[in-house]
PDB file of N, CA and C in Angstrom:
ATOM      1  N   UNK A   1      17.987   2.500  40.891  1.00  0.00           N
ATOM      2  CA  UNK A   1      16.576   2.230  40.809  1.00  0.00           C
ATOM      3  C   UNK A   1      16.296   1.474  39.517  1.00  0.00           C
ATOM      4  N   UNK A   2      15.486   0.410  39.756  1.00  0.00           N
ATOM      5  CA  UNK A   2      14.963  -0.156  38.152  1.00  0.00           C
ATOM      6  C   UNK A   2      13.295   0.298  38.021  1.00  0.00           C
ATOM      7  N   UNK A   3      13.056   0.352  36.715  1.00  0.00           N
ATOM      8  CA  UNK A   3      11.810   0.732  36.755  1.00  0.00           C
ATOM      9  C   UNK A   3      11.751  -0.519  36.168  1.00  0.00           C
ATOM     10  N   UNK A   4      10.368  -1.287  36.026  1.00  0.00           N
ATOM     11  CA  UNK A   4       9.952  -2.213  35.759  1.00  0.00           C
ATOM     12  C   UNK A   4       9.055  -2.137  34.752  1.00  0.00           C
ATOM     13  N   UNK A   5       8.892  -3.385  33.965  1.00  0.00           N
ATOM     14  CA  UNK A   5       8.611  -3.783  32.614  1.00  0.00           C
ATOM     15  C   UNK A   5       6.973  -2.903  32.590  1.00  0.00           C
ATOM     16  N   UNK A   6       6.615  -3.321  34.301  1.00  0.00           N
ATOM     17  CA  UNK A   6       4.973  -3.291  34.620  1.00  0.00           C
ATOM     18  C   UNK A   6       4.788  -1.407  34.118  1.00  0.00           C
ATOM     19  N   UNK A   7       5.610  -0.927  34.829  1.00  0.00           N
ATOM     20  CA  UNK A   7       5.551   0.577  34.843  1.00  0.00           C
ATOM     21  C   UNK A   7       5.549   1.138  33.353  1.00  0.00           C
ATOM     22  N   UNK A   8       6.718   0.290  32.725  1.00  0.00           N
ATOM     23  CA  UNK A   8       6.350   0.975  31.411  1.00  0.00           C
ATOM     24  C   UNK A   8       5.299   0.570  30.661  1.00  0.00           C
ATOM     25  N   UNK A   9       4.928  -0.331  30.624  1.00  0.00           N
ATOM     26  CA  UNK A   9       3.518  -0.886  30.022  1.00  0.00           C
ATOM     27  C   UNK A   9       2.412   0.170  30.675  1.00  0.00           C
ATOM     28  N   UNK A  10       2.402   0.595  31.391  1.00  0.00           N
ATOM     29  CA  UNK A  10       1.249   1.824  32.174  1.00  0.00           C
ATOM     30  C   UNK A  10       1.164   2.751  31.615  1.00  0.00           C
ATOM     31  N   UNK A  11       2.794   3.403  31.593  1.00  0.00           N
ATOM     32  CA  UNK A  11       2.992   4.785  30.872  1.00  0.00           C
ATOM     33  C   UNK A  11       2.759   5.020  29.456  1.00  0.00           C
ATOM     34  N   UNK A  12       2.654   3.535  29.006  1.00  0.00           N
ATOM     35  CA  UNK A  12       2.474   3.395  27.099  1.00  0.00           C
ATOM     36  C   UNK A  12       0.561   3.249  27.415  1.00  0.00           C
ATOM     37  N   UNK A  13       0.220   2.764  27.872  1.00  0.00           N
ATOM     38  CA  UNK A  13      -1.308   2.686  28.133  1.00  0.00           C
ATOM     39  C   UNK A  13      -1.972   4.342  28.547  1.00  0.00           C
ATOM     40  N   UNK A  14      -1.226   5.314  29.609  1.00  0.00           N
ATOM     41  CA  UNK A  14      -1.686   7.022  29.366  1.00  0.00           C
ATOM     42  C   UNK A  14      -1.487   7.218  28.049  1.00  0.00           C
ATOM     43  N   UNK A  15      -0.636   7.213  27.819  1.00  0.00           N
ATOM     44  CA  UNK A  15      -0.220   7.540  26.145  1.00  0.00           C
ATOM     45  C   UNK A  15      -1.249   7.623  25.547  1.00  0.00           C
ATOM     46  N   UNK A  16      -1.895   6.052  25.437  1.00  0.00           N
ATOM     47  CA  UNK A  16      -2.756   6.016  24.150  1.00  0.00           C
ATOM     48  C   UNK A  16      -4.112   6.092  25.230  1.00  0.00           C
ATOM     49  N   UNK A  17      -4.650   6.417  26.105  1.00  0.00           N
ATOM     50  CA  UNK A  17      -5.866   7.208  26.821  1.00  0.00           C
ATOM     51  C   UNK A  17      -6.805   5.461  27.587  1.00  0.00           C
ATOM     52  N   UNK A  18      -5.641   4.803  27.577  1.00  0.00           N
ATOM     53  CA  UNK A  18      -5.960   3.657  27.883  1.00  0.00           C
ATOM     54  C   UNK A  18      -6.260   3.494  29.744  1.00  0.00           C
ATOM     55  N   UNK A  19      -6.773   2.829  30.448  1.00  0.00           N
ATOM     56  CA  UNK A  19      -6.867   2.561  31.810  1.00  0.00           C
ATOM     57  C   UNK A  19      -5.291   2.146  32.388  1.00  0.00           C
ATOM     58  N   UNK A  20      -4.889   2.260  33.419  1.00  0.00           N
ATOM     59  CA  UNK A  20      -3.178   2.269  33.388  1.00  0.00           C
ATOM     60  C   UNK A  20      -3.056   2.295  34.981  1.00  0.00           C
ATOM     61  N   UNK A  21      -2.446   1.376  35.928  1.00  0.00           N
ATOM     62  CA  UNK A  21      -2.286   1.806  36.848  1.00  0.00           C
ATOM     63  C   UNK A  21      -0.810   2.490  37.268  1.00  0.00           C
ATOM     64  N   UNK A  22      -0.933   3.816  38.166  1.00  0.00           N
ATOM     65  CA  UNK A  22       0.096   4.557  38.560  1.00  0.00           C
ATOM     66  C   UNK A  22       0.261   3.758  40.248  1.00  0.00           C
ATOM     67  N   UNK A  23       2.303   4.225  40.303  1.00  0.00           N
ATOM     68  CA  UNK A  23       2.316   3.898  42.236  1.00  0.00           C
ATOM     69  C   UNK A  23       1.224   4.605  43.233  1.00  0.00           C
ATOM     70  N   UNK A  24       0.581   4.303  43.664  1.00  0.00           N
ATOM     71  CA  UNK A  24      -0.439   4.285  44.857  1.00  0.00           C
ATOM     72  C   UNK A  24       0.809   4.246  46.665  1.00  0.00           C
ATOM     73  N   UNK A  25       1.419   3.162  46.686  1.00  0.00           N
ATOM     74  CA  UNK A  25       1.516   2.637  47.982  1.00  0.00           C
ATOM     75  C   UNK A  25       2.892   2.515  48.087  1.00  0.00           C
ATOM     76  N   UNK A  26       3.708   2.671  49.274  1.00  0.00           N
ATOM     77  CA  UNK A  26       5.855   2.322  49.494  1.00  0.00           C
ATOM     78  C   UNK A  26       5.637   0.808  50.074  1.00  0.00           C
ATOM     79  N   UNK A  27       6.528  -0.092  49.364  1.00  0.00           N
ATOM     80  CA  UNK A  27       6.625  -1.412  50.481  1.00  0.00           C
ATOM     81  C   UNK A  27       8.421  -1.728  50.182  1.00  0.00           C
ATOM     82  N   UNK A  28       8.619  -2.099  51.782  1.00  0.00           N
ATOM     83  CA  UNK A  28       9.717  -2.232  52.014  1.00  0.00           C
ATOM     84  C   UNK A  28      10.065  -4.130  52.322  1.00  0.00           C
ATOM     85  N   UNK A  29      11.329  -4.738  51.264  1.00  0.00           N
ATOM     86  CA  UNK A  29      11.612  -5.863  52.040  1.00  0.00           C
ATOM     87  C   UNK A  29      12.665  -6.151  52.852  1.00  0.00           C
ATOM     88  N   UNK A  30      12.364  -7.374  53.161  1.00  0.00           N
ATOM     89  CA  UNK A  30      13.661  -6.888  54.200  1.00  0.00           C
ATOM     90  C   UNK A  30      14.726  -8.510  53.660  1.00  0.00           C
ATOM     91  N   UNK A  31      14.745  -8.491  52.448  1.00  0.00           N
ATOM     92  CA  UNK A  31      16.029  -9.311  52.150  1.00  0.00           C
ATOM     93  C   UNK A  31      16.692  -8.251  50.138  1.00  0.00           C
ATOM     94  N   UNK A  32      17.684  -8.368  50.437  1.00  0.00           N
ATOM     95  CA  UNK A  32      18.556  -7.899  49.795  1.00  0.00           C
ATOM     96  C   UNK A  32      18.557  -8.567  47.684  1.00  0.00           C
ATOM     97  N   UNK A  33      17.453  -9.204  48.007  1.00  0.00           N
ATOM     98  CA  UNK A  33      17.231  -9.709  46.632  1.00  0.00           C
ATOM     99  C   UNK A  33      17.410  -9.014  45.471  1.00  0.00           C
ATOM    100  N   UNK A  34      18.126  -8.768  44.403  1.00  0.00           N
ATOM    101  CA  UNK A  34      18.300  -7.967  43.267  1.00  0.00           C
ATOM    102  C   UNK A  34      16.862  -8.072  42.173  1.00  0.00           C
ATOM    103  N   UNK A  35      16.757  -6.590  41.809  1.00  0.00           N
ATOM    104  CA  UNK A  35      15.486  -6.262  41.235  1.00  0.00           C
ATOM    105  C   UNK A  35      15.632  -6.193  40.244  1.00  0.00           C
ATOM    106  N   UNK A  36      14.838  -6.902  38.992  1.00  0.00           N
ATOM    107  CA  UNK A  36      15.574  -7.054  37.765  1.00  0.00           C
ATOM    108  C   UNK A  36      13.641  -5.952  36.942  1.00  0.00           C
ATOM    109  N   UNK A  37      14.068  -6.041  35.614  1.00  0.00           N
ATOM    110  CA  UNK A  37      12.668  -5.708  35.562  1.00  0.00           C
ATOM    111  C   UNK A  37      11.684  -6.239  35.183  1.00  0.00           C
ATOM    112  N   UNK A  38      11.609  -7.511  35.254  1.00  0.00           N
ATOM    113  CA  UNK A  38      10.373  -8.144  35.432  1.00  0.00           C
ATOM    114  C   UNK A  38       9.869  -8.621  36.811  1.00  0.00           C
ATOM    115  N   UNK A  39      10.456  -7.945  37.441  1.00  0.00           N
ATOM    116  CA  UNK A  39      10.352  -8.517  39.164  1.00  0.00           C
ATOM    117  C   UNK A  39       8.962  -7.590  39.773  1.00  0.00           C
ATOM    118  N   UNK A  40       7.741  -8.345  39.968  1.00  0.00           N
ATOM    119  CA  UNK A  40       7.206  -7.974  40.203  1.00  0.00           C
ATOM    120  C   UNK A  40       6.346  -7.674  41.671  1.00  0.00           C
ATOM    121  N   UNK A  41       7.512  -8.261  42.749  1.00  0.00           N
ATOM    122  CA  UNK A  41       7.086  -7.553  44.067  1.00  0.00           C
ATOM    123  C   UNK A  41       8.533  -8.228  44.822  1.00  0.00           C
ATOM    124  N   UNK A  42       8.301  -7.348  46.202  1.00  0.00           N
ATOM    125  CA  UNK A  42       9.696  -7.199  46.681  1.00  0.00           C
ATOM    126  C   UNK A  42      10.037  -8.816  47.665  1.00  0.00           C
ATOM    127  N   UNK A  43      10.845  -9.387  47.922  1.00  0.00           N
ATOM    128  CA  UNK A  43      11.447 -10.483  48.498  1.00  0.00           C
ATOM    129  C   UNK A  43      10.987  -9.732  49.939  1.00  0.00           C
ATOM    130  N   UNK A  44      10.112 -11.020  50.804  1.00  0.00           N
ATOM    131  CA  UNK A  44      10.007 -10.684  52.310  1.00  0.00           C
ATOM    132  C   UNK A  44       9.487  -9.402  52.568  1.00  0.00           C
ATOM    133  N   UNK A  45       8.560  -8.949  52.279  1.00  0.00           N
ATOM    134  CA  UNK A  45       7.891  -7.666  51.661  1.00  0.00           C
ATOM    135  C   UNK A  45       7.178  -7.585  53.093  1.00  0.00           C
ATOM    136  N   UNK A  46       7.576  -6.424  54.174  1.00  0.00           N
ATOM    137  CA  UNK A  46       6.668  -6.052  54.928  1.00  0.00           C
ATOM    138  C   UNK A  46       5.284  -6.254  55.162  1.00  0.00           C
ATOM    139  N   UNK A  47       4.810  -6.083  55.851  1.00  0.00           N
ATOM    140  CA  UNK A  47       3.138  -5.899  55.743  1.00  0.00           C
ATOM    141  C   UNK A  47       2.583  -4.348  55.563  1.00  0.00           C
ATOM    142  N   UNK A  48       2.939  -3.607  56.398  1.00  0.00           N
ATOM    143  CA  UNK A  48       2.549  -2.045  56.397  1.00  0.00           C
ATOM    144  C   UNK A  48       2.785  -1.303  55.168  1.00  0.00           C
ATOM    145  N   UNK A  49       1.720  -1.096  54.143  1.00  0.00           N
ATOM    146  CA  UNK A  49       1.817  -0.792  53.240  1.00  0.00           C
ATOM    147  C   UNK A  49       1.768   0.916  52.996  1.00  0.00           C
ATOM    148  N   UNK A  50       2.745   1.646  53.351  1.00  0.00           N
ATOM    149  CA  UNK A  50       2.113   3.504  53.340  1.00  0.00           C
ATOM    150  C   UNK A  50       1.171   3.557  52.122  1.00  0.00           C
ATOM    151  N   UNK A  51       0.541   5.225  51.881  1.00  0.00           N
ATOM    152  CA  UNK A  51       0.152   5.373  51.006  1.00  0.00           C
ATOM    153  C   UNK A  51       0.794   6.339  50.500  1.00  0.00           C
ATOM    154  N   UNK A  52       1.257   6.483  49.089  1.00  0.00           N
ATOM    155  CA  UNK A  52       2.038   7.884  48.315  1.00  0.00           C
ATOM    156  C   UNK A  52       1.350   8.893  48.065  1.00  0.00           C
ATOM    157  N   UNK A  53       1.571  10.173  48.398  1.00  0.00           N
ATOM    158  CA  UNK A  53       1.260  11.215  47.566  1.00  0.00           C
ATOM    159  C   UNK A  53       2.026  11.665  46.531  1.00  0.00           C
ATOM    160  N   UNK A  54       1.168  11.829  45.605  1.00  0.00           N
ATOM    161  CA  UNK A  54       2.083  12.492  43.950  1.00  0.00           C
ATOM    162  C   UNK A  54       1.866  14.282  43.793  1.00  0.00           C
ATOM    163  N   UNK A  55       2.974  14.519  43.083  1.00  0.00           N
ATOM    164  CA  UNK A  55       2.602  16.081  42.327  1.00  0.00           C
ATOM    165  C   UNK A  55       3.395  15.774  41.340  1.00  0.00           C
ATOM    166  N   UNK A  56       3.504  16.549  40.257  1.00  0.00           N
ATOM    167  CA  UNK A  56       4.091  16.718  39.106  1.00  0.00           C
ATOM    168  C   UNK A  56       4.639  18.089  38.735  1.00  0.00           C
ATOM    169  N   UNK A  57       5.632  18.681  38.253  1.00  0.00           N
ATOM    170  CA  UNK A  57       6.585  19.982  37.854  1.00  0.00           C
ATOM    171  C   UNK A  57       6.934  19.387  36.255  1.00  0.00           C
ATOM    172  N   UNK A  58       6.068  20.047  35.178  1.00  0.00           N
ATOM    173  CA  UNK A  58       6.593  19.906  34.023  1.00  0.00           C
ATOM    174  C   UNK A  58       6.806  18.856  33.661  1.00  0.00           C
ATOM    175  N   UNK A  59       8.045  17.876  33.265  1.00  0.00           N
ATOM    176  CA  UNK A  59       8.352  16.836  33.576  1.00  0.00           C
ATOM    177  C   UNK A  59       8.803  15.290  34.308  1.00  0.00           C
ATOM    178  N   UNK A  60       8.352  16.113  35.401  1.00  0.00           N
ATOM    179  CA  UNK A  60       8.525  15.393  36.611  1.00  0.00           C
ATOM    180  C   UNK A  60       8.032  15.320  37.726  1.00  0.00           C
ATOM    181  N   UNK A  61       7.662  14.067  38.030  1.00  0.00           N
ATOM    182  CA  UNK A  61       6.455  13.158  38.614  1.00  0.00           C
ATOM    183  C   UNK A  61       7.448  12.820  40.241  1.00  0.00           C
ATOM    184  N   UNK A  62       6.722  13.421  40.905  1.00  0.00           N
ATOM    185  CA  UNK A  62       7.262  12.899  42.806  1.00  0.00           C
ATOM    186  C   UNK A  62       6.751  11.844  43.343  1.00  0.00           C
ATOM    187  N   UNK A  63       6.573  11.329  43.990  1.00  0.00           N
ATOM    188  CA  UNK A  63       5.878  10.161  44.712  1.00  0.00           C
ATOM    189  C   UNK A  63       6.288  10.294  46.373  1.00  0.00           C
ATOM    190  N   UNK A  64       5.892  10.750  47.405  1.00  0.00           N
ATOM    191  CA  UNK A  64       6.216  10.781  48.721  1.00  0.00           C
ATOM    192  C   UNK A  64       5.545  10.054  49.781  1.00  0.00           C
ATOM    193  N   UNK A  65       5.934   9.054  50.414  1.00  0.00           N
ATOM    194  CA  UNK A  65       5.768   8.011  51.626  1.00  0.00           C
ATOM    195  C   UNK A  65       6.207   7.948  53.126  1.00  0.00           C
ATOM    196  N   UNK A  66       6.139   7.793  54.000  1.00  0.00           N
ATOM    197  CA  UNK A  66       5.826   8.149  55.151  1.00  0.00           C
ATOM    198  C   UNK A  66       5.977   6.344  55.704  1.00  0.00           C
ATOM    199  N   UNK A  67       6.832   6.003  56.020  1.00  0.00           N
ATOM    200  CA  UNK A  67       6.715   4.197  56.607  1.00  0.00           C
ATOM    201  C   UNK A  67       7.005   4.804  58.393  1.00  0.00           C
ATOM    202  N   UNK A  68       5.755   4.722  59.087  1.00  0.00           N
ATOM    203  CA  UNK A  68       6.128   5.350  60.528  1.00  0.00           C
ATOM    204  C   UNK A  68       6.778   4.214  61.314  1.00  0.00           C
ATOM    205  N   UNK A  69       7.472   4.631  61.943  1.00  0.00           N
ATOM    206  CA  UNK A  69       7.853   3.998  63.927  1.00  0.00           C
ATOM    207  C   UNK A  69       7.258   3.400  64.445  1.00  0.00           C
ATOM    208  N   UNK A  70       5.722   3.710  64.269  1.00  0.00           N
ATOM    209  CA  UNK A  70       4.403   3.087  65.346  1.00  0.00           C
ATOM    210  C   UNK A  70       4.438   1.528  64.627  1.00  0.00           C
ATOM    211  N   UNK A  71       4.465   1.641  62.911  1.00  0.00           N
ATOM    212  CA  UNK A  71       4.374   0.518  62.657  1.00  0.00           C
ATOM    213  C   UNK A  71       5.063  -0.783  62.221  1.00  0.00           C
ATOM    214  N   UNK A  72       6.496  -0.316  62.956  1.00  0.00           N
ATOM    215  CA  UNK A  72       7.608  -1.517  62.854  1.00  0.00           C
ATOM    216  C   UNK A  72       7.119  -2.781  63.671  1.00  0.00           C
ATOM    217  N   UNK A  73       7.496  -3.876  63.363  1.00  0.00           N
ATOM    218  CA  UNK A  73       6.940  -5.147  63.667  1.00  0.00           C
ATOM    219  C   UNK A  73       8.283  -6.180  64.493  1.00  0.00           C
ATOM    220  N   UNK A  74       9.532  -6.031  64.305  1.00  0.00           N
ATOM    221  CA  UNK A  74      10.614  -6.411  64.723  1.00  0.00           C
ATOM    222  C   UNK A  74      10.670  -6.060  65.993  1.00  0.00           C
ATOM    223  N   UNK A  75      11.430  -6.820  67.308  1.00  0.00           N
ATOM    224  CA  UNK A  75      11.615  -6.110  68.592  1.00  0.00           C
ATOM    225  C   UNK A  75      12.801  -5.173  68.294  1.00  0.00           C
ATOM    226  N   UNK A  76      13.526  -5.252  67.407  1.00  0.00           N
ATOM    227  CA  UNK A  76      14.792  -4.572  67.318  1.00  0.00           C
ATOM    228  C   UNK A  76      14.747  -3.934  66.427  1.00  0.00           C
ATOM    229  N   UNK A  77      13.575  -3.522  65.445  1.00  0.00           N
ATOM    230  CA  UNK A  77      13.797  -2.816  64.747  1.00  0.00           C
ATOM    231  C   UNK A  77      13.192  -3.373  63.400  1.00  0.00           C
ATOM    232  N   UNK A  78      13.028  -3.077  62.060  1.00  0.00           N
ATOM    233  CA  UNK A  78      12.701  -3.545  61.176  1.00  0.00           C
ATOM    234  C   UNK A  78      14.531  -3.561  59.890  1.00  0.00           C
ATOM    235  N   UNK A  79      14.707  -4.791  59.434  1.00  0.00           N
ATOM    236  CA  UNK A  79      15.910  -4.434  58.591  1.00  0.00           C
ATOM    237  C   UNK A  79      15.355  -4.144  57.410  1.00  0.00           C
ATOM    238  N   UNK A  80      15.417  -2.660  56.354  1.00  0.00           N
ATOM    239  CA  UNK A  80      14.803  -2.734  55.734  1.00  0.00           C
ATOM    240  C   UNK A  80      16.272  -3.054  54.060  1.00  0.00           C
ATOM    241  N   UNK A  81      15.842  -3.792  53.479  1.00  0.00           N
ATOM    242  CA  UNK A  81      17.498  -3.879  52.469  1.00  0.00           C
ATOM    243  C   UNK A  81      16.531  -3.611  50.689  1.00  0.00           C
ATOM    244  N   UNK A  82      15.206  -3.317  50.872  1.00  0.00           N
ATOM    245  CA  UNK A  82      14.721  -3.144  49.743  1.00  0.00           C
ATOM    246  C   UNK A  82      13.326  -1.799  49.666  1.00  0.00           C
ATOM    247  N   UNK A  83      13.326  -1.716  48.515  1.00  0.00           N
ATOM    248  CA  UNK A  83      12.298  -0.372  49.118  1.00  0.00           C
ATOM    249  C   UNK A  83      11.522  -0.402  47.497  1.00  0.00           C
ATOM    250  N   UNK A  84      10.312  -0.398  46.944  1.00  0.00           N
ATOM    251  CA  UNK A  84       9.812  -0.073  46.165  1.00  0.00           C
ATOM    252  C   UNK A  84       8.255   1.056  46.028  1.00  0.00           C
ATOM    253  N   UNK A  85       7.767   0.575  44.876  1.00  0.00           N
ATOM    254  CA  UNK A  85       6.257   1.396  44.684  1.00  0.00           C
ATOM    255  C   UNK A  85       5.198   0.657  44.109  1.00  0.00           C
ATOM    256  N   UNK A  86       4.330   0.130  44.320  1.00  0.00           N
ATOM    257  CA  UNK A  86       3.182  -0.415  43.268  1.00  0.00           C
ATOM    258  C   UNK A  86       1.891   0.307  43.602  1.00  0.00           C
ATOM    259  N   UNK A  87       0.936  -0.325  42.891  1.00  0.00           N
ATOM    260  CA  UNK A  87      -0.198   0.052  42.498  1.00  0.00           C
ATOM    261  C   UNK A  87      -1.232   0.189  43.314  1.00  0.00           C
ATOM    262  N   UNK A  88      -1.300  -1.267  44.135  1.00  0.00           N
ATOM    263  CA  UNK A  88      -2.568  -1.389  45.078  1.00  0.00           C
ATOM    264  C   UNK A  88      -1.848  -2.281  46.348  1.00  0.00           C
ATOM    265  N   UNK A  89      -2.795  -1.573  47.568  1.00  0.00           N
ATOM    266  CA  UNK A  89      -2.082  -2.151  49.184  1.00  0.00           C
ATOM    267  C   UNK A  89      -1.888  -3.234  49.077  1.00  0.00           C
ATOM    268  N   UNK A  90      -2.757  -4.727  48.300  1.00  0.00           N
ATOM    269  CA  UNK A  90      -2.604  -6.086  48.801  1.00  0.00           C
ATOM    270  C   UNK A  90      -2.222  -6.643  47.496  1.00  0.00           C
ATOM    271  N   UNK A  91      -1.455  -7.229  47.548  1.00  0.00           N
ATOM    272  CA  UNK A  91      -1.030  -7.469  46.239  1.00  0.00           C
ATOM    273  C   UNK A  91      -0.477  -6.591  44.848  1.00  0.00           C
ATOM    274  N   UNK A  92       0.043  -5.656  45.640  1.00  0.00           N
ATOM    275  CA  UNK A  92       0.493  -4.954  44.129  1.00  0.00           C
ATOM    276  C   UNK A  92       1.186  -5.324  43.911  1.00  0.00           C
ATOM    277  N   UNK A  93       1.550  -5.181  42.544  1.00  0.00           N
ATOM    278  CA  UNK A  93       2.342  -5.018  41.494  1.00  0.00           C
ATOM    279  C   UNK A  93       3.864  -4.023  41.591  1.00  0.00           C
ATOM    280  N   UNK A  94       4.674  -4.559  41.428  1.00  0.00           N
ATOM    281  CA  UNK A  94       6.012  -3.537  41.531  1.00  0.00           C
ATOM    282  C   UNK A  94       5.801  -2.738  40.568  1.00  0.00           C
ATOM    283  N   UNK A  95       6.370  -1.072  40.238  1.00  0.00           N
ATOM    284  CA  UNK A  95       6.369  -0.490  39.364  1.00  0.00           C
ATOM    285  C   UNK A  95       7.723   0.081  39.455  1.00  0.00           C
ATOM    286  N   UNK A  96       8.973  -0.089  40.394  1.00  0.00           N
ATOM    287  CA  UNK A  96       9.824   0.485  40.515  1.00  0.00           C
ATOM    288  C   UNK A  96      10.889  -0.083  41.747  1.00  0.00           C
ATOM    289  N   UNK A  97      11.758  -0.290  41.553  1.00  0.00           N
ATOM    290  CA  UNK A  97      12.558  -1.038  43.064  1.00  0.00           C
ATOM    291  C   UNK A  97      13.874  -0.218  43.345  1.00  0.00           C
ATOM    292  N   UNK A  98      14.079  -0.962  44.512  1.00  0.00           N
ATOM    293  CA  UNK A  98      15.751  -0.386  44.636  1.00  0.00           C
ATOM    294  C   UNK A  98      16.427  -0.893  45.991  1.00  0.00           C
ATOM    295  N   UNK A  99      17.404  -1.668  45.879  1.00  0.00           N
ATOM    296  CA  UNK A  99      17.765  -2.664  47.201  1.00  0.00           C
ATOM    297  C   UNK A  99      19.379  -1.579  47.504  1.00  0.00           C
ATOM    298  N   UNK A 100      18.662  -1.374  48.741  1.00  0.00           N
ATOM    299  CA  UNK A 100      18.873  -0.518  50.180  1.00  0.00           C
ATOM    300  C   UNK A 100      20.066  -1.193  51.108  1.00  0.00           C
ATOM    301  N   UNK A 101      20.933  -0.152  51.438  1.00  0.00           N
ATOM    302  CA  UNK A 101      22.329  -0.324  52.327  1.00  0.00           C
ATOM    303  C   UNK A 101      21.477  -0.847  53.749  1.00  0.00           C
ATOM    304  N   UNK A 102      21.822  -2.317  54.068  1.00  0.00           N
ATOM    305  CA  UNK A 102      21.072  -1.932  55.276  1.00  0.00           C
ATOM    306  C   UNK A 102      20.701  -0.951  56.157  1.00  0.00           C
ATOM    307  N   UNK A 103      19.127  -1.088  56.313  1.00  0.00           N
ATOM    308  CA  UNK A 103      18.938  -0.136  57.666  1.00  0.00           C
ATOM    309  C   UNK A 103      17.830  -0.673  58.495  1.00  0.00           C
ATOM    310  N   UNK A 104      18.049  -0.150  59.724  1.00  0.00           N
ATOM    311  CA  UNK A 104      17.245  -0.437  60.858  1.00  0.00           C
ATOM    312  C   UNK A 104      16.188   0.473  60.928  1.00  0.00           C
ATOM    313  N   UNK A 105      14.899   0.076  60.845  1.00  0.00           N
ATOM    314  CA  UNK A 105      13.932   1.064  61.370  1.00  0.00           C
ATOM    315  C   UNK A 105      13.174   0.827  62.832  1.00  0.00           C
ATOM    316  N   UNK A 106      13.531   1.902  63.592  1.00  0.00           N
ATOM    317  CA  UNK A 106      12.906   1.218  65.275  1.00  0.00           C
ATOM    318  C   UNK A 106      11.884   2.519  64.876  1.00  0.00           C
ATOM    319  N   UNK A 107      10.947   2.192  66.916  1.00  0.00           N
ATOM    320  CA  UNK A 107       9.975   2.231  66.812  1.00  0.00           C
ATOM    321  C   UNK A 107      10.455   4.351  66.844  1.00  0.00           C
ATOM    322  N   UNK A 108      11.056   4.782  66.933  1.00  0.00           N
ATOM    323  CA  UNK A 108      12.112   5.561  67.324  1.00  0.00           C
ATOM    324  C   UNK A 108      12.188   7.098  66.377  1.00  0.00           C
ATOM    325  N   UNK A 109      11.629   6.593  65.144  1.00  0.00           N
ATOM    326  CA  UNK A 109      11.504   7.294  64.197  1.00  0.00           C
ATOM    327  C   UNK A 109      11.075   7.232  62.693  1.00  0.00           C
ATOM    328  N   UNK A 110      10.185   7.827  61.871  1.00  0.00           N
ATOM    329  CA  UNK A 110       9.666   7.311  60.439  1.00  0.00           C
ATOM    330  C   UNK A 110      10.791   7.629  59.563  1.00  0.00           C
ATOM    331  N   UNK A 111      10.438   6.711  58.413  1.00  0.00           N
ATOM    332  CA  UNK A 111      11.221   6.909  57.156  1.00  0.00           C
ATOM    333  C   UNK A 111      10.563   7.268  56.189  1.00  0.00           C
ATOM    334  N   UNK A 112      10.920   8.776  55.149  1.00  0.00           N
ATOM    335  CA  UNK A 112      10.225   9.074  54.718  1.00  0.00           C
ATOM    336  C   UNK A 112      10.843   8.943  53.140  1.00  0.00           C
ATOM    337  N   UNK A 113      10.136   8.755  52.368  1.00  0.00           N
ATOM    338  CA  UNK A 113      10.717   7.874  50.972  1.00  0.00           C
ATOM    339  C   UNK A 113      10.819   9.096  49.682  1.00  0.00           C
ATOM    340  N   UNK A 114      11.238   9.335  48.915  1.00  0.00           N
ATOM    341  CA  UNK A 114      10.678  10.310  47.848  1.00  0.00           C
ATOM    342  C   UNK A 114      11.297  10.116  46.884  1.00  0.00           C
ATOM    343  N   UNK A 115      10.433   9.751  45.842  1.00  0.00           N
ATOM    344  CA  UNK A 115      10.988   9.044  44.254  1.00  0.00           C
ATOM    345  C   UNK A 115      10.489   9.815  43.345  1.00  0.00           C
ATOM    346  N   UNK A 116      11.660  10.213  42.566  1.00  0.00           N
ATOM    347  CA  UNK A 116      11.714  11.147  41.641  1.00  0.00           C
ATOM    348  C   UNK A 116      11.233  10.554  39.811  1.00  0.00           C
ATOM    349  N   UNK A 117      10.588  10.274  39.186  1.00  0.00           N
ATOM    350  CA  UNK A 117      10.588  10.407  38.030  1.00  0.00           C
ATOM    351  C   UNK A 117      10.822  11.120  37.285  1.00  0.00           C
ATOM    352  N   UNK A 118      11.908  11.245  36.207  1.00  0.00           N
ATOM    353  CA  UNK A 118      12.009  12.404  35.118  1.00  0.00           C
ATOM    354  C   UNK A 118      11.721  11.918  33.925  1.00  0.00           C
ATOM    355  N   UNK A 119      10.781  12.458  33.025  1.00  0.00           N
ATOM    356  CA  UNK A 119      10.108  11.809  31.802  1.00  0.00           C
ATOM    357  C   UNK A 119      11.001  12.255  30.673  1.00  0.00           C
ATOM    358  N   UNK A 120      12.135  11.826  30.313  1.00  0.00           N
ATOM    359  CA  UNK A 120      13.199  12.658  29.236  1.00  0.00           C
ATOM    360  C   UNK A 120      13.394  12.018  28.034  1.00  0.00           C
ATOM    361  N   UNK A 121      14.073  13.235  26.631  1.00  0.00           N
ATOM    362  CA  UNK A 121      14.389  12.339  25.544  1.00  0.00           C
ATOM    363  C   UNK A 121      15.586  11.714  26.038  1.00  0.00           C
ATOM    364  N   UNK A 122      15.986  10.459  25.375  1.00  0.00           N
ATOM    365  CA  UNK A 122      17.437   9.813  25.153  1.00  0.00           C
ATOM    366  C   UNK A 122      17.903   9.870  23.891  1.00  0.00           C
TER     367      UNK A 122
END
């Protein structure tokens, strides 16, 4: 997973009680493009944007997504080879990526996403 330049600029903006946007939404692309961290949205980026739910445990922040079956767009399936998180449905912003072993998503069954943040010293 890379977290991106965008994400940490957010987390330094809570810090200081500043306005900051957190992941909101899962978007999946479907080309294999490497995510560096200034990369700020995914190569061939789906349309169906889920929405995340968050909780938090102490130090650590969940994010959980739901990309259903009903809304694959492919006759054969959707290839999904990238998977991230941003901010807002149309145009967000990446806050986090991670390019995916191919997979097929048919109409057949959802994929359900869950990204872990751990806020730690180094």
């Amino acid at each position: 997973m890379v977290t991106t330049d965008y994400m940490l600029e957010n987390l330094s903006k809570a810090l200081n009680s500043e306005s900051y946007a957190v992941p909101a939404f899962l978007v999946h692309g479907s080309t294999s493009t490497i995510i560096n961290t200034d990369t700020s949205s995914l190569a061939g980026q789906y349309a169906d944007v889920p929405s995340l739910t968050n909780s938090r445990s102490s130090n650590v922040v969940t994010f959980t997504g739901i990309k259903t079956g009903a809304l694959v767009s492919g006759s054969s399936g959707d290839v999904l080879w990238s998977q991230g998180v941003v901010d807002t449905s149309s145009g967000g912003v990446l806050q986090a990526g991670v390019v995916l072993p191919s997979t097929v998503q048919t109409t057949s069954f959802d994929l359900e996403a869950v990204w872990e943040f751990t806020i730690d010293r180094v």
